[in-house]
N, C-alpha and C. Protein backbone atom coordinates (compact mmCIF):
# COMPACT_ATOMS: atom_id res chain seq x y z
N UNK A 1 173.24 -7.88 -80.70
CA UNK A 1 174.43 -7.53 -81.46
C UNK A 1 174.39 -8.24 -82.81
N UNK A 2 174.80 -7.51 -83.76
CA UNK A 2 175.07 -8.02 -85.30
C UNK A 2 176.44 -8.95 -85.71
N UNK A 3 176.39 -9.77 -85.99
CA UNK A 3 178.23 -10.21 -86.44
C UNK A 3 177.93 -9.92 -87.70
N UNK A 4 179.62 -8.86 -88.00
CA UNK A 4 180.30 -8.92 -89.43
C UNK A 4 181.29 -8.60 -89.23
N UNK A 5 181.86 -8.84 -90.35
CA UNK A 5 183.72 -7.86 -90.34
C UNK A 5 183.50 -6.45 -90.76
N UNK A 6 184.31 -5.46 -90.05
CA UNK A 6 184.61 -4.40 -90.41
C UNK A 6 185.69 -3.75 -91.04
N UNK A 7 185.91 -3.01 -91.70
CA UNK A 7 186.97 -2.35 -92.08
C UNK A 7 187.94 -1.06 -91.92
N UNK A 8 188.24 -0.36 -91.07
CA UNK A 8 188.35 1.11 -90.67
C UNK A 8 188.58 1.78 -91.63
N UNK A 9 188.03 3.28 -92.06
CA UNK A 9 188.24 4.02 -92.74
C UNK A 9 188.69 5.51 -91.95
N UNK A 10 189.28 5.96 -92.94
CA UNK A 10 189.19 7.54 -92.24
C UNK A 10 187.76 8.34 -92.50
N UNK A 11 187.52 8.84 -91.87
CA UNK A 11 186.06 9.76 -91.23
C UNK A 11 186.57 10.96 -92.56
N UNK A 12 185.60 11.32 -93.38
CA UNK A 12 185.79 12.38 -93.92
C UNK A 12 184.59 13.60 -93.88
N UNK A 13 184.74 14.32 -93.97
CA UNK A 13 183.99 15.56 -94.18
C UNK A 13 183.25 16.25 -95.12
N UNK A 14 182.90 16.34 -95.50
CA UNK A 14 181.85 17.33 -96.55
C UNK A 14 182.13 18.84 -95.86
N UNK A 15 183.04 19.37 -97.33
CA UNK A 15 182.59 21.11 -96.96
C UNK A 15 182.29 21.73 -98.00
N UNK A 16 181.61 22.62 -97.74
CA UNK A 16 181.00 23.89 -99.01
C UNK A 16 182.57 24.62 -99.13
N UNK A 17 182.76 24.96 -100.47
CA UNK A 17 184.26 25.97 -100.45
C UNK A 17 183.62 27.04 -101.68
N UNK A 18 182.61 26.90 -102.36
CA UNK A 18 182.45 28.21 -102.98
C UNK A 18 180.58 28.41 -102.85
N UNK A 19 180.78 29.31 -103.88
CA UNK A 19 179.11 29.71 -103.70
C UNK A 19 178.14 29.22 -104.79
N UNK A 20 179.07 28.31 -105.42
CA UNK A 20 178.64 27.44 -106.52
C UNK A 20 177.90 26.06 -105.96
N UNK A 21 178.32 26.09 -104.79
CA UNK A 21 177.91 24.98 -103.72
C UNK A 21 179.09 23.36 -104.21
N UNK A 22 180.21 23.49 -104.66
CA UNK A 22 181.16 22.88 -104.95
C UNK A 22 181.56 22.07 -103.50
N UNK A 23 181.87 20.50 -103.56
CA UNK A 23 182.66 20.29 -102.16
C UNK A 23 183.45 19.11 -102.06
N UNK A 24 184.67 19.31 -101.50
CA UNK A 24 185.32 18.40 -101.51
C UNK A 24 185.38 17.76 -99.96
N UNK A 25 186.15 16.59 -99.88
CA UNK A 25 186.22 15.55 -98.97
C UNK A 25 188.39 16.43 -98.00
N UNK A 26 187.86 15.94 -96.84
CA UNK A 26 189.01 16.15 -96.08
C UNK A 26 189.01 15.22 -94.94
N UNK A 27 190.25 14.69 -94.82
CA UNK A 27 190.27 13.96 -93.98
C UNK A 27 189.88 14.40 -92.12
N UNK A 28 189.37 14.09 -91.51
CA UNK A 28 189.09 14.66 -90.40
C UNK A 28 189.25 13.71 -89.41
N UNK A 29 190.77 14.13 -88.31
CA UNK A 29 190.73 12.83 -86.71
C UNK A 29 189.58 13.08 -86.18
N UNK A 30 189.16 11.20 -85.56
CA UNK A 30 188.37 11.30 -84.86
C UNK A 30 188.44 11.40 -83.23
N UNK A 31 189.40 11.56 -83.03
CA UNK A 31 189.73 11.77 -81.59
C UNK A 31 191.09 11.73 -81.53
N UNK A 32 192.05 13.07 -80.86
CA UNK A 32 193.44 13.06 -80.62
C UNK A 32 193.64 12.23 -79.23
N UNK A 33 194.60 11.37 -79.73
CA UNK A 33 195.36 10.05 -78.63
C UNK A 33 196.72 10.52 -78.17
N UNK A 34 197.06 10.52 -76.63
CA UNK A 34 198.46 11.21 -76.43
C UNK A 34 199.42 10.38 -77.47
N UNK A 35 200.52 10.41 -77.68
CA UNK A 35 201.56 10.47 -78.19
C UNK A 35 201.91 10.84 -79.52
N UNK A 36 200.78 11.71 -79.98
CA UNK A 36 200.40 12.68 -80.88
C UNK A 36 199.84 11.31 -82.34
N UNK A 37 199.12 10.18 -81.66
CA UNK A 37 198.50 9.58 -83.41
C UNK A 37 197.13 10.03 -82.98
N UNK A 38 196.38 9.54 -84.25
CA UNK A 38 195.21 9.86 -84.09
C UNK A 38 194.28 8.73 -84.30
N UNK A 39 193.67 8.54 -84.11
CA UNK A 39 192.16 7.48 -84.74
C UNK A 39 191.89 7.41 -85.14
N UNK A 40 191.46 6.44 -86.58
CA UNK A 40 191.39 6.85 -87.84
C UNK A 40 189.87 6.66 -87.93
N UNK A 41 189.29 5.03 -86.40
CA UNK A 41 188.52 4.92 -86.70
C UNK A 41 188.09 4.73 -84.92
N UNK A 42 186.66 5.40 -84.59
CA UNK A 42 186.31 5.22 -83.41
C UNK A 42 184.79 4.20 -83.48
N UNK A 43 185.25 3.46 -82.09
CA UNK A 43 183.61 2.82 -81.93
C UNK A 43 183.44 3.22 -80.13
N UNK A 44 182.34 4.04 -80.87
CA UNK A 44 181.95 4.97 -79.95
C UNK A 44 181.31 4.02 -78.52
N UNK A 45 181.22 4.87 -77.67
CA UNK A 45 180.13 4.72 -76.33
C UNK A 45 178.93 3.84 -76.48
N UNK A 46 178.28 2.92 -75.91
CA UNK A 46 176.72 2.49 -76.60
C UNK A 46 176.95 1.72 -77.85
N UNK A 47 178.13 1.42 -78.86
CA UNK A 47 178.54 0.90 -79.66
C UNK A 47 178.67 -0.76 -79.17
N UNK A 48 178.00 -1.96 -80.28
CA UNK A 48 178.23 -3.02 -79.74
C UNK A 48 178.66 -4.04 -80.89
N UNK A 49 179.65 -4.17 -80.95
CA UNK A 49 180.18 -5.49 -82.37
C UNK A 49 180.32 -6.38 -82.07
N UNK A 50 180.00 -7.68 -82.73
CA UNK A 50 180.09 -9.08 -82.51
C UNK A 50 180.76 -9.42 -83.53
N UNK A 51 181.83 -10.46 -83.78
CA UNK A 51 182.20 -10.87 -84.64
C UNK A 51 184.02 -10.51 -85.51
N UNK A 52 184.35 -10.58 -86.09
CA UNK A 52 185.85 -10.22 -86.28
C UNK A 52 186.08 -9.13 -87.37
N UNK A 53 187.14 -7.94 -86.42
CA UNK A 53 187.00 -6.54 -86.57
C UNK A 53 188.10 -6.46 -86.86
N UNK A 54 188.47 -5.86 -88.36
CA UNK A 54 189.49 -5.85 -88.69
C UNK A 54 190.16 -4.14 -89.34
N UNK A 55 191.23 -3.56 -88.98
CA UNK A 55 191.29 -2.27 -89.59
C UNK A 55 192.89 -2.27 -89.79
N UNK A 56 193.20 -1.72 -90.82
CA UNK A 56 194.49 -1.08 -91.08
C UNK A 56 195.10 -0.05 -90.75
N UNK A 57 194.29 1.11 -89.98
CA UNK A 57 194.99 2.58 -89.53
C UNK A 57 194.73 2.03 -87.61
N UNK A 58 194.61 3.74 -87.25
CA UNK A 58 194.91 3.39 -85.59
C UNK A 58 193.09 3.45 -85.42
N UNK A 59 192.89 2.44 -84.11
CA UNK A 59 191.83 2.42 -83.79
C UNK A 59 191.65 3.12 -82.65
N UNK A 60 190.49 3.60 -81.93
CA UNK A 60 189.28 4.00 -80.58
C UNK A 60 188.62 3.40 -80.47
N UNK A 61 188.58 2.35 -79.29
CA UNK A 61 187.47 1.18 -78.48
C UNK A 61 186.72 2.13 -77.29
N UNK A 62 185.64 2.70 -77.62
CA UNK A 62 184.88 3.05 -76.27
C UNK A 62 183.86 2.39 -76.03
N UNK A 63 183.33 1.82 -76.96
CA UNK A 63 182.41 0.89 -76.84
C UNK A 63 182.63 -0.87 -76.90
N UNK A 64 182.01 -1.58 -77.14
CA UNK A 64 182.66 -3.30 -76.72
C UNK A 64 182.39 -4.22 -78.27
N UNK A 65 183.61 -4.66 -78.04
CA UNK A 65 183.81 -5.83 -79.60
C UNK A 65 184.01 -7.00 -78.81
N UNK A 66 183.00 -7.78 -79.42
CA UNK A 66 183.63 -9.46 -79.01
C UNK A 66 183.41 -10.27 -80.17
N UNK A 67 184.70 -10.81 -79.85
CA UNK A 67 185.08 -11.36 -81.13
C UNK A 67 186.54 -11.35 -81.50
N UNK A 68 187.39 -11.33 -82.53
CA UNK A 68 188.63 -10.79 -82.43
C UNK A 68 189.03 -9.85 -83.27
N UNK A 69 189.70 -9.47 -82.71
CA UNK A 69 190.25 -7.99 -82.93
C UNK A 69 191.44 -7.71 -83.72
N UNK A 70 191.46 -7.71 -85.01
CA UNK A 70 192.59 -7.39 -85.71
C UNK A 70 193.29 -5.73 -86.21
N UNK A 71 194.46 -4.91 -85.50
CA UNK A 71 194.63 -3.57 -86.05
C UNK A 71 195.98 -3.50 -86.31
N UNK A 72 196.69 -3.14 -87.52
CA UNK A 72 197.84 -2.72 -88.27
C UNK A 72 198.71 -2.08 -87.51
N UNK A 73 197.97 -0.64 -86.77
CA UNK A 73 198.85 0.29 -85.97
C UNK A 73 198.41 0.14 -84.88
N UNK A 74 197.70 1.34 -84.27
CA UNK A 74 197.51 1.48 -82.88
C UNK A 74 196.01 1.26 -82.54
N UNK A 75 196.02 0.24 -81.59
CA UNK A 75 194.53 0.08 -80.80
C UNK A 75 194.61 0.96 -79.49
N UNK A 76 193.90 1.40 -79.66
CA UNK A 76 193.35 2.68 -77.90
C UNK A 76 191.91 1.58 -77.53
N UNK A 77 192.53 1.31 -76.34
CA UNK A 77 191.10 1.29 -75.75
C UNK A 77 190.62 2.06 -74.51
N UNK A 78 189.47 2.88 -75.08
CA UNK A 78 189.47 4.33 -73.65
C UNK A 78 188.85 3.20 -72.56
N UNK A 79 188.90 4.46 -71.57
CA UNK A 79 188.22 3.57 -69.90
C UNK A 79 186.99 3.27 -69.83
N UNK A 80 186.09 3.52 -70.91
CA UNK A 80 184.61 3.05 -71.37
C UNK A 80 184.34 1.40 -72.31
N UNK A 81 185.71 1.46 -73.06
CA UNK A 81 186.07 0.49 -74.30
C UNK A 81 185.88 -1.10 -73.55
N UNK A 82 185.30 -2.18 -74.04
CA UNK A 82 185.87 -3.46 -73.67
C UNK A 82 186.18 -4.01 -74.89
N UNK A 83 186.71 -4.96 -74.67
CA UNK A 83 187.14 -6.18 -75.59
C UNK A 83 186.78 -7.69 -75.03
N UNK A 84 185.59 -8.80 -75.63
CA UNK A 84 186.26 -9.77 -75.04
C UNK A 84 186.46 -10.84 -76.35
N UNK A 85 188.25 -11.31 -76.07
CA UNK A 85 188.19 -11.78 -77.30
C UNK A 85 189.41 -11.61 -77.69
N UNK A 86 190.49 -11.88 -78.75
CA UNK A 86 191.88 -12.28 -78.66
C UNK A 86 191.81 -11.06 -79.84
N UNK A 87 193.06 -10.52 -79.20
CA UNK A 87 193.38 -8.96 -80.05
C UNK A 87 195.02 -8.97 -80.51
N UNK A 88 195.16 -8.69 -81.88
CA UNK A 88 196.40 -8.71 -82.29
C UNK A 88 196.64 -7.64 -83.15
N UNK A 89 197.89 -6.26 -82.64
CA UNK A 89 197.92 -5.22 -82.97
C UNK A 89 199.24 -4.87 -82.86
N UNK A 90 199.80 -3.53 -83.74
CA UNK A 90 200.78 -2.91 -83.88
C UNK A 90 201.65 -2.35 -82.86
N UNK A 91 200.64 -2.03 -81.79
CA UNK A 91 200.96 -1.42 -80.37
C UNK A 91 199.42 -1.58 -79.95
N UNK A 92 199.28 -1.17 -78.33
CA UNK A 92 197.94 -1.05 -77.59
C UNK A 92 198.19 -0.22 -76.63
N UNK A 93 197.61 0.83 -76.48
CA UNK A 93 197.24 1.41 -75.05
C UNK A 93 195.77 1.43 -74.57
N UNK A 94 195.85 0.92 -72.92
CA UNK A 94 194.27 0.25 -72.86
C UNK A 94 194.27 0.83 -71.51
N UNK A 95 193.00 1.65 -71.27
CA UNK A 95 192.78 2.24 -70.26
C UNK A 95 191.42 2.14 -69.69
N UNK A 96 190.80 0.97 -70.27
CA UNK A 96 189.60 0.03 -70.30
C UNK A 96 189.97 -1.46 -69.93
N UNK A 97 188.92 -2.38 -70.54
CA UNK A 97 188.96 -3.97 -70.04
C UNK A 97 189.44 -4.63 -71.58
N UNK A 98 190.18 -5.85 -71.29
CA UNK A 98 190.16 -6.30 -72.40
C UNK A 98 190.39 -7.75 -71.42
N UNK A 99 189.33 -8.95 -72.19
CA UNK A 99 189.05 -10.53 -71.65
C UNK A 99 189.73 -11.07 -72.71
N UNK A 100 191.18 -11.54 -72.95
CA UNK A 100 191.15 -12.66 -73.74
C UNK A 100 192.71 -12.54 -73.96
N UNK A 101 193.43 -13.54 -74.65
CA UNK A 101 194.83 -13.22 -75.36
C UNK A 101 195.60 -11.49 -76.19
N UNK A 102 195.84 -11.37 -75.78
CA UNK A 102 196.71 -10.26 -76.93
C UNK A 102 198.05 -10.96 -77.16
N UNK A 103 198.63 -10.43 -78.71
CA UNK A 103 200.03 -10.44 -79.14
C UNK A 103 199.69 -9.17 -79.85
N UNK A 104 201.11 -7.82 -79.38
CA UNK A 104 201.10 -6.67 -79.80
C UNK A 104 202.98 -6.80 -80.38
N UNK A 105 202.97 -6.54 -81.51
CA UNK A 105 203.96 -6.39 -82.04
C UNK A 105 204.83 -5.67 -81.86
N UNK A 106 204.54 -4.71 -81.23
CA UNK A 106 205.25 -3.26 -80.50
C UNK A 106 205.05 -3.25 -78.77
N UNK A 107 204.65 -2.01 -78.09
CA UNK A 107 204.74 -1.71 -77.12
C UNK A 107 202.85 -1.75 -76.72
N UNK A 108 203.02 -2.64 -75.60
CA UNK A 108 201.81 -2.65 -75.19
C UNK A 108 201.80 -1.93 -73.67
N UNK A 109 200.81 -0.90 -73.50
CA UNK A 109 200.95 0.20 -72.37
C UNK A 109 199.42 -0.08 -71.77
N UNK A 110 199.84 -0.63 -70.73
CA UNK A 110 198.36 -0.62 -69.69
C UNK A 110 197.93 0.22 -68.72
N UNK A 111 196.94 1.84 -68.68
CA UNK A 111 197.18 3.15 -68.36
C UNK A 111 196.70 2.35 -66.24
N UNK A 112 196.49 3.45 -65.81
CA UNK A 112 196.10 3.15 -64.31
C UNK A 112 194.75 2.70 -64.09
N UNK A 113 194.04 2.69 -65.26
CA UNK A 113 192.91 2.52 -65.38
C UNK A 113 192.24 0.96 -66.10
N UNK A 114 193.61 0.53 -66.37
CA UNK A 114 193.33 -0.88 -67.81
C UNK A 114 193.08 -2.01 -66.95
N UNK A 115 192.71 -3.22 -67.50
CA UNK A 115 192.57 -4.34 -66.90
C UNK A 115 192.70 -5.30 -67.73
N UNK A 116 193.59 -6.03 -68.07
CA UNK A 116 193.65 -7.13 -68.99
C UNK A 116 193.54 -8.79 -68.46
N UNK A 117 192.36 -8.97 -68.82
CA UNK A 117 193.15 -10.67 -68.25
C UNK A 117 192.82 -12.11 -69.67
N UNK A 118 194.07 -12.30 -69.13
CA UNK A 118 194.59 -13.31 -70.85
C UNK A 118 195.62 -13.23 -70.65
N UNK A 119 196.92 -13.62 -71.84
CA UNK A 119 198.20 -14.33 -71.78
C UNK A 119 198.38 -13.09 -72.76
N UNK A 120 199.19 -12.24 -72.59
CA UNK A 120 200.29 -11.20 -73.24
C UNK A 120 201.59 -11.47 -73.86
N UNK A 121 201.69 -11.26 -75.62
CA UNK A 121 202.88 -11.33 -76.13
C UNK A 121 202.98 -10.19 -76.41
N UNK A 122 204.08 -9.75 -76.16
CA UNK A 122 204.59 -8.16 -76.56
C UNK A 122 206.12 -8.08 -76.46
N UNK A 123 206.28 -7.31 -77.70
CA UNK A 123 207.77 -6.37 -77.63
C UNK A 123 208.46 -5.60 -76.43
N UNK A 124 206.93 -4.96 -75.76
CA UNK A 124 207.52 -4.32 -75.08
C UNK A 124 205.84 -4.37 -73.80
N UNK A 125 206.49 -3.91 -72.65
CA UNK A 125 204.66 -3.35 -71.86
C UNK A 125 205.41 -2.80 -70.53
N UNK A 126 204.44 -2.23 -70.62
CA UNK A 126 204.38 -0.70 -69.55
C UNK A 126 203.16 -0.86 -68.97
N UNK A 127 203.63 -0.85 -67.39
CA UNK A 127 202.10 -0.75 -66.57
C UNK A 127 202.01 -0.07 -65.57
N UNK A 128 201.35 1.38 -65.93
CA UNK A 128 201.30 2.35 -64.74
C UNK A 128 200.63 1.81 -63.70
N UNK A 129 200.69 2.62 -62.52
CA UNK A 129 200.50 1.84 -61.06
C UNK A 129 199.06 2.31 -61.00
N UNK A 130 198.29 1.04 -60.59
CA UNK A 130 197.26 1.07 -60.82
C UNK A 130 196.53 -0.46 -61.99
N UNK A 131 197.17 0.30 -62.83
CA UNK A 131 197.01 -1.11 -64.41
C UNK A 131 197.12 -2.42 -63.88
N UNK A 132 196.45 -3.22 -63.97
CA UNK A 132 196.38 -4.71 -63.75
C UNK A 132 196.37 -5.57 -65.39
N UNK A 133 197.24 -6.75 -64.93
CA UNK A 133 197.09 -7.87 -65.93
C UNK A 133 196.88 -9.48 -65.23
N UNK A 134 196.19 -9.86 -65.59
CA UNK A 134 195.77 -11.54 -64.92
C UNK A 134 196.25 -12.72 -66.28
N UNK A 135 197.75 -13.29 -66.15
CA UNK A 135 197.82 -13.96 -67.47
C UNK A 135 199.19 -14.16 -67.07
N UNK A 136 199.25 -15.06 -68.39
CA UNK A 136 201.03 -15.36 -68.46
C UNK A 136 201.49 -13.82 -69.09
N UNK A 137 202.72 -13.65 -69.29
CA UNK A 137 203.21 -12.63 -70.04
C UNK A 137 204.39 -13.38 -70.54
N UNK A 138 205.06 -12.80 -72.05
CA UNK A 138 206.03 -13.03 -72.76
C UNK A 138 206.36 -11.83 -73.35
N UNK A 139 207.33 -10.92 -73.33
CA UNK A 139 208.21 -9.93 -73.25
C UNK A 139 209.26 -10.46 -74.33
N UNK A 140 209.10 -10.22 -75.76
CA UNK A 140 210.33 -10.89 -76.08
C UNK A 140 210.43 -9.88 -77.81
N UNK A 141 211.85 -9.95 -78.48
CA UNK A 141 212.25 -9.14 -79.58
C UNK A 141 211.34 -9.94 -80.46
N UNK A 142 211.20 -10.59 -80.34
CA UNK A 142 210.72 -11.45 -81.43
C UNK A 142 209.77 -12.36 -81.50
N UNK A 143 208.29 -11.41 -81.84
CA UNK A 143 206.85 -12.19 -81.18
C UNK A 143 206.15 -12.47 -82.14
N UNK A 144 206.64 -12.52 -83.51
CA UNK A 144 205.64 -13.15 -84.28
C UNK A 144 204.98 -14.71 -84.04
């Protein structure tokens, strides 16, 4: 594995629009997430980061970051995704592993599939049956 910091961008596109061979850029999701956001930035399957990962739009974990994890809006981590390593985000829904601390500023949702173990600060958390957490938890309005 490589350590650096990252930055998320949105994924754009290249299209042909005339016959002049002219082309502009469009934004393109990289994967639709239920509650209708999208991903601005995915780390795919086979994907391996070391080191501290930082993005401003919503993220896709299918592959594993260790290190820590910094995201603005929404972190997804699919049921392929790990984390090990202290993650601090806008909201989280994790339907994968994550080893270490989180503080989620919003609503943290652990699907039937998630596994968290570390100490949880959150606004809010939801844990379908099934979802496991191994940690202290703190549930509170006010988690900065």
């Amino acid at each position: 594995m490589i350590g650096f910091t990252a930055t998320a961008k949105t994924a754009r596109k290249k299209q042909d629009t005339s016959e002049k061979g002219q082309t502009y850029s469009k934004e393109v999701p990289l994967k639709k997430e239920e509650g209708n956001s999208e991903a601005s930035c995915l780390i795919a399957a086979g994907t391996e980061i070391e080191g501290q990962f930082e993005a401003r739009e919503n993220v896709r974990v299918d592959g594993l970051i260790v290190g820590q994890v910094k995201c603005a809006k929404r972190l997804a981590v699919g049921e392929q995704g790990r984390i090990e390593g202290t993650v601090e985000a806008g909201e989280m829904v994790l339907w994968g592993r994550v080893e270490g601390d989180v503080k989620i500023k919003g609503t943290l949702h652990i699907r039937s599939t998630g596994r968290l173990l570390g100490n949880i600060v959150a606004m809010q958390l939801i844990v379908d049956e099934g979802g496991r957490y191994e940690g202290e938890c703190f549930v509170c309005k006010d988690n900065k």
